[in-house]
C-alpha atoms as a PDB file:
ATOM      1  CA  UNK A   1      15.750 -49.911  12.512  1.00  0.00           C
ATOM      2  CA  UNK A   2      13.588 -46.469  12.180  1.00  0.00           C
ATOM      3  CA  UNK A   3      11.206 -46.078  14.472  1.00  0.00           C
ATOM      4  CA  UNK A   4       8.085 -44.208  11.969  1.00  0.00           C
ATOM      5  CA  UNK A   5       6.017 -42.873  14.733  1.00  0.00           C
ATOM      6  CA  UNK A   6       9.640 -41.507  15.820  1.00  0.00           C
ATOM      7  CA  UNK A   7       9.801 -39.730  12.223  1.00  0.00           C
ATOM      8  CA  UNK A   8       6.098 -37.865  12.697  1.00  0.00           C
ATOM      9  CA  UNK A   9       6.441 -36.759  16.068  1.00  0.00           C
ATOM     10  CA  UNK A  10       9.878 -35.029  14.041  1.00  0.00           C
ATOM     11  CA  UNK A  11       8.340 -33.417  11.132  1.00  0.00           C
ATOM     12  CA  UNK A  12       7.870 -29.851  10.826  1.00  0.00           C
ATOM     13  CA  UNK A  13       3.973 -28.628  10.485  1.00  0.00           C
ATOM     14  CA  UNK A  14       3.074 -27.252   7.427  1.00  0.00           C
ATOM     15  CA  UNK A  15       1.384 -24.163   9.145  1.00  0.00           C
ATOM     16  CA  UNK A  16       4.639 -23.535  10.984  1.00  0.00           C
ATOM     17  CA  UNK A  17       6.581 -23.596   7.349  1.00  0.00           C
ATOM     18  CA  UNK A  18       3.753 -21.437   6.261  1.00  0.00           C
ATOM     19  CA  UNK A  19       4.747 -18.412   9.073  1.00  0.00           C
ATOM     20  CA  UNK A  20       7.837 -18.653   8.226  1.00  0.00           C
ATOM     21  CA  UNK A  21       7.085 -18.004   4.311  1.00  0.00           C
ATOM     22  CA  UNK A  22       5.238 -14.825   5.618  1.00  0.00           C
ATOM     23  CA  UNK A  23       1.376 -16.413   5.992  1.00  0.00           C
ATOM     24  CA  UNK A  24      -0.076 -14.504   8.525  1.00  0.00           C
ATOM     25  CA  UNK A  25      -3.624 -15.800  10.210  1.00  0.00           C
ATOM     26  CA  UNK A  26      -6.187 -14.478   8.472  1.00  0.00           C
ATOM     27  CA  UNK A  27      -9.805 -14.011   9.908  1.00  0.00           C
ATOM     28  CA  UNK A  28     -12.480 -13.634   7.673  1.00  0.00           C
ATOM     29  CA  UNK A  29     -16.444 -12.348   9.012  1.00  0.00           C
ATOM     30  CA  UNK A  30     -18.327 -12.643   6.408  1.00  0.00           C
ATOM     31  CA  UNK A  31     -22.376 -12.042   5.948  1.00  0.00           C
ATOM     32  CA  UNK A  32     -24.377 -13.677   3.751  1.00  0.00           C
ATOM     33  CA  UNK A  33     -28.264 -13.214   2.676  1.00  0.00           C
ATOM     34  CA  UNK A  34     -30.038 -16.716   3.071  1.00  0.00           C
ATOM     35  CA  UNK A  35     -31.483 -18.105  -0.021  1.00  0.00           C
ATOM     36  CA  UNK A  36     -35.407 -19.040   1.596  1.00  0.00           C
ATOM     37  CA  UNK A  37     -35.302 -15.471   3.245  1.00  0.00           C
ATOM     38  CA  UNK A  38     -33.214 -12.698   1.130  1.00  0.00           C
ATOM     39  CA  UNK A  39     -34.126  -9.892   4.236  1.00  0.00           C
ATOM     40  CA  UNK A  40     -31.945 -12.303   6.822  1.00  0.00           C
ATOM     41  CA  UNK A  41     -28.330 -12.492   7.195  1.00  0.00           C
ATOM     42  CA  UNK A  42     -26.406 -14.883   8.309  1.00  0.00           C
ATOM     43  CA  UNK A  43     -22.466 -14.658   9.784  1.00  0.00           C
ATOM     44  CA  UNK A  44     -20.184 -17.309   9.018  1.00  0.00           C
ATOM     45  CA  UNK A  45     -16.334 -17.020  10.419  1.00  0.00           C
ATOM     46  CA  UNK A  46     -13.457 -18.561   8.481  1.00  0.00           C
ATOM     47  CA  UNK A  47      -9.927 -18.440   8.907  1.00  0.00           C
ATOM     48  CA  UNK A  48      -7.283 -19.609   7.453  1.00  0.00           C
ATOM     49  CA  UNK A  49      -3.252 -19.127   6.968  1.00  0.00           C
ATOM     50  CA  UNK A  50      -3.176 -16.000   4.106  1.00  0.00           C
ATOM     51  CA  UNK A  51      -0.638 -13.447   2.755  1.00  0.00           C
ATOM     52  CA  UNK A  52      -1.923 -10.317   3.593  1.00  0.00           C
ATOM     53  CA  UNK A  53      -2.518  -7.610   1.332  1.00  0.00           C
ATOM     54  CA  UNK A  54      -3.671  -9.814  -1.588  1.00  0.00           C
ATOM     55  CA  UNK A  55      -5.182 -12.817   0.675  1.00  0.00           C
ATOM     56  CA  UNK A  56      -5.043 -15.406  -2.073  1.00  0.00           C
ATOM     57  CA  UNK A  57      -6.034 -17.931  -0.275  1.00  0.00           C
ATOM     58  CA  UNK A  58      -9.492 -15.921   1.140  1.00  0.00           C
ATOM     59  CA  UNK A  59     -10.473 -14.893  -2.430  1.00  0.00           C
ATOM     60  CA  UNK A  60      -9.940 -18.433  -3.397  1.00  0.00           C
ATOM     61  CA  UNK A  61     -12.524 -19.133  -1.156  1.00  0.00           C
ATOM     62  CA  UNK A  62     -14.979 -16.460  -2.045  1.00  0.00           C
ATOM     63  CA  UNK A  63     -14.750 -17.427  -5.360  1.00  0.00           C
ATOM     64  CA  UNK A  64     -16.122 -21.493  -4.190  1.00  0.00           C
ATOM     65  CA  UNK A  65     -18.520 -19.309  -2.855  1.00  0.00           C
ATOM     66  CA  UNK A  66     -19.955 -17.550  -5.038  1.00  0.00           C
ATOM     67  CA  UNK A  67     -19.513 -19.941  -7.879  1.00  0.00           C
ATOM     68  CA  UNK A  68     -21.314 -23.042  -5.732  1.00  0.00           C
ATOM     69  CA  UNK A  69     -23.302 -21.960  -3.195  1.00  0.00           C
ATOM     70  CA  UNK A  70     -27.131 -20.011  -3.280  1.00  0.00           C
ATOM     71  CA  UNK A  71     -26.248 -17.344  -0.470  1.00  0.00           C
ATOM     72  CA  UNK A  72     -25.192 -14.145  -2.054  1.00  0.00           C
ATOM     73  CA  UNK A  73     -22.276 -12.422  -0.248  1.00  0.00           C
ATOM     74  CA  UNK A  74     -23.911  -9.511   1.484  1.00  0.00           C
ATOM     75  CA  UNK A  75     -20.130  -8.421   3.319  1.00  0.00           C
ATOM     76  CA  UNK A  76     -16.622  -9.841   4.297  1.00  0.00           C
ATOM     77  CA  UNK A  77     -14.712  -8.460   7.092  1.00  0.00           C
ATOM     78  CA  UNK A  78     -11.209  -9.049   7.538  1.00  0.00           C
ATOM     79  CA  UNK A  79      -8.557  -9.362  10.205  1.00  0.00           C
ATOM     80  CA  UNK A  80      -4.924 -10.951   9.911  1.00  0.00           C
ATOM     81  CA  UNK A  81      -2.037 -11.396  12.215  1.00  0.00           C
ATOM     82  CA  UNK A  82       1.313 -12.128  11.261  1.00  0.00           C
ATOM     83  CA  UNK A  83       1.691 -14.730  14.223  1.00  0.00           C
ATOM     84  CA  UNK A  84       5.899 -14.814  13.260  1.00  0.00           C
ATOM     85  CA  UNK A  85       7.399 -11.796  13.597  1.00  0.00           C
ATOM     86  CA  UNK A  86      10.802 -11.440  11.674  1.00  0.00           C
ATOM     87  CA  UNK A  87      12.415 -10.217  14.776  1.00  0.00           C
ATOM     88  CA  UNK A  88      11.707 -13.412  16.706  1.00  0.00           C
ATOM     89  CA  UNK A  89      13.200 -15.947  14.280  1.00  0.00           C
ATOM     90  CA  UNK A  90      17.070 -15.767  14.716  1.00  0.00           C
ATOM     91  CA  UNK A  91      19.409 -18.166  12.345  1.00  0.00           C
ATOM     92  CA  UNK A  92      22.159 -19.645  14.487  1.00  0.00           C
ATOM     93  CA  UNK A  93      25.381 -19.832  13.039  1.00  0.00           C
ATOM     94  CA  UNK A  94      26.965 -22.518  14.854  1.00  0.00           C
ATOM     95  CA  UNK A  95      26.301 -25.292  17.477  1.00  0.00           C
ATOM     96  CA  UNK A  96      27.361 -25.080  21.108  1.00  0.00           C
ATOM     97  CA  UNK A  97      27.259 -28.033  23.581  1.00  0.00           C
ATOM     98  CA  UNK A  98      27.327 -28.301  26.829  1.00  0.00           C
ATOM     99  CA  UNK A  99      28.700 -31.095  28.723  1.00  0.00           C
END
């Protein structure tokens, strides 16, 4: 018999599968004018797993943004870290055992 909570301790994370498909974290500042008080800005941080140069996922979200919610975009901000490095991930060819 299977043991199920065996099987999802097992599974891969998605963000993990993501870094290896070359999604980077991506940290987005961005400043905002609030709707009541146009002179006042206001910061809100997101982040998210995003390909870097294009950051579909980010303009994705800017696009919510400005399509649903009443503070105009003043700014955005943007940082991103490629948390996988190809030189760390190494494909093994074989399996060794020790006894």
């Amino acid at each position: 018999m299977i043991d199920a909570k065996k099987i999802e301790t097992n599974r891969v994370s998605e963000d993990f599968i993501k870094q290896l498909a070359g999604y980077g974290l991506a940290t987005a500042e961005i400043l905002y004018r609030l709707p009541d008080h146009p002179r006042l800005l206001q910061t809100y941080i997101w982040q998210d797993y995003d390909i870097a140069p294009d950051f579909p996922t980010l303009i994705k979200f800017l696009t919510f943004w400005r399509e649903k919610l009443e503070g105009p975009l003043h700014s955005v901000r943007v940082g991103h870290s490629k948390l996988i490095k190809p030189a760390e991930i190494k494909a093994l060819d074989g399996e060794f055992r020790l006894h």
